[in-house]
C-alpha atoms as a PDB file:
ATOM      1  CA  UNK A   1      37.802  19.444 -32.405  1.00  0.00           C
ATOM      2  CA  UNK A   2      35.827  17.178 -30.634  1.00  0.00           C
ATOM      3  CA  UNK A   3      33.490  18.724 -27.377  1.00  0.00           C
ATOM      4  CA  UNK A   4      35.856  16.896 -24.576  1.00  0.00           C
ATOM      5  CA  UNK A   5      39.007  18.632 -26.238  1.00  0.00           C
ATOM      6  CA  UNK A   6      37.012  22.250 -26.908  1.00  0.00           C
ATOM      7  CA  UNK A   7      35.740  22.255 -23.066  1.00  0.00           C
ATOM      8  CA  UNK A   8      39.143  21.127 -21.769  1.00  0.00           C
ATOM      9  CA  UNK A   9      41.076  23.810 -23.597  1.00  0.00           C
ATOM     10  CA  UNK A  10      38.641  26.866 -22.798  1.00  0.00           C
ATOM     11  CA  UNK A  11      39.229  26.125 -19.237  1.00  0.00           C
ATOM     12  CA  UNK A  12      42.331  26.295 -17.301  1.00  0.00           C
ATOM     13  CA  UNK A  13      43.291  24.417 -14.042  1.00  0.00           C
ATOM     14  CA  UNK A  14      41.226  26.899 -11.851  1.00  0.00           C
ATOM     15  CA  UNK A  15      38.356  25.524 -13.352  1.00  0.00           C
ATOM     16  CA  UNK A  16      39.778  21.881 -13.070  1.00  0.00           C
ATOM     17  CA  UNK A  17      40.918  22.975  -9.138  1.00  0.00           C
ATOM     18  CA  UNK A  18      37.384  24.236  -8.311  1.00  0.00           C
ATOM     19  CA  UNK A  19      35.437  21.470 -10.081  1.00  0.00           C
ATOM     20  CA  UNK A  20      37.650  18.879  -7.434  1.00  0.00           C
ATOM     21  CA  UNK A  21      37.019  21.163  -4.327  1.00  0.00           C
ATOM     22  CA  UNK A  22      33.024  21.186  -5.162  1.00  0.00           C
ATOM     23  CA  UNK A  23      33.147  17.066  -5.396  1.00  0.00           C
ATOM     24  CA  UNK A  24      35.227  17.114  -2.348  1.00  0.00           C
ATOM     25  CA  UNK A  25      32.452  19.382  -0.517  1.00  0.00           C
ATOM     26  CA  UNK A  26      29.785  17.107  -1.900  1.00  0.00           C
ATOM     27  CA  UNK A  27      31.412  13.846  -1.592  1.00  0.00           C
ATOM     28  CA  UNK A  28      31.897  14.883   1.868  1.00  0.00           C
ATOM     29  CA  UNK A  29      27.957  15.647   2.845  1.00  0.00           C
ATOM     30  CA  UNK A  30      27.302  12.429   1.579  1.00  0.00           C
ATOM     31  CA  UNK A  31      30.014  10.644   3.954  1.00  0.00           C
ATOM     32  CA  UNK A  32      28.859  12.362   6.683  1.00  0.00           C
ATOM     33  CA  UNK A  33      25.597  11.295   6.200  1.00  0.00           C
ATOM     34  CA  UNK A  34      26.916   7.557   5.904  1.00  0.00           C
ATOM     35  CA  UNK A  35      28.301   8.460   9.166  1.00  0.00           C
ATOM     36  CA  UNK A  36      31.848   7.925   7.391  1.00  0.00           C
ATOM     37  CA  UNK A  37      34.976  10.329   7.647  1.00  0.00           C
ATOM     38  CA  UNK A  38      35.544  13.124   5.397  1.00  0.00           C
ATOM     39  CA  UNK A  39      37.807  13.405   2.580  1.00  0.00           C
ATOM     40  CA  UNK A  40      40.742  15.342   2.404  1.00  0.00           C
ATOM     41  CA  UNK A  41      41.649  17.065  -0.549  1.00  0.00           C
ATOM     42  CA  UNK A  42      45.414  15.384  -0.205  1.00  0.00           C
ATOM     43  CA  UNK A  43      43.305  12.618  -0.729  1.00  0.00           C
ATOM     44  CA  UNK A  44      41.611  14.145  -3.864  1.00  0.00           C
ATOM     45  CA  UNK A  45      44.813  14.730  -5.486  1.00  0.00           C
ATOM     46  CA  UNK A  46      46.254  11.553  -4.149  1.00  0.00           C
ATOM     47  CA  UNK A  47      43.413  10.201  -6.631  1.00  0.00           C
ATOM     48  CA  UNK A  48      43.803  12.418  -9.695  1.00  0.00           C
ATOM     49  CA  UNK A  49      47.262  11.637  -9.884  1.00  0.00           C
ATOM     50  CA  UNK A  50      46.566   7.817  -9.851  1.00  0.00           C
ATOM     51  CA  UNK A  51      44.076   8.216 -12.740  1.00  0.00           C
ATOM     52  CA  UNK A  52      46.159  11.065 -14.811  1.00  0.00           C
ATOM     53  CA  UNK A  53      48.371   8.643 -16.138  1.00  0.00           C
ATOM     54  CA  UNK A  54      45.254   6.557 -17.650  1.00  0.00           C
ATOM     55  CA  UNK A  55      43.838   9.098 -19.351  1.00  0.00           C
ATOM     56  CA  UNK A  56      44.426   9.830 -23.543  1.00  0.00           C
ATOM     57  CA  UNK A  57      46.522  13.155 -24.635  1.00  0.00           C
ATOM     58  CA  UNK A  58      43.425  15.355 -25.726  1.00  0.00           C
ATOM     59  CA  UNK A  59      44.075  16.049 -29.704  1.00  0.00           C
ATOM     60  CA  UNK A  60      44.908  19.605 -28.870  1.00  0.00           C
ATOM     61  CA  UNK A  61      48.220  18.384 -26.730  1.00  0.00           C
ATOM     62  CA  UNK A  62      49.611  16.426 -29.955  1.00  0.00           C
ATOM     63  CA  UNK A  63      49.638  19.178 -32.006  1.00  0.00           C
ATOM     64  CA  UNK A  64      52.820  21.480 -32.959  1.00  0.00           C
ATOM     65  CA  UNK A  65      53.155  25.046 -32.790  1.00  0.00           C
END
């Protein structure tokens, strides 16, 4: 199994949903800085969903039971 696929299925979406709120927070210091408005994390999602579709099936997710 290659290392994407072996990280992606130790983890669950908590570790996917915190991952996203510590770029928010980050992404965030760094706008304010620019003197830009924050991110909201509607906005976030809004942005995973646009790039879920693009993404490959990780090996694991083709395989039967």
């Amino acid at each position: 199994m290659a290392k994407r696929d072996e990280v992606m299925s130790t983890f669950g979406p908590k570790l996917i949903e915190a991952l996203a709120l510590m770029l928010l927070d980050e992404i965030n210091i760094l706008r304010s800085k620019a003197g830009l408005s924050p991110r909201t994390l509607n906005q976030v999602f809004d942005q995973i969903t646009n790039h879920h579709g693009d993404l490959p099936n990780y090996e694991w997710m083709n395989e039967g039971p």
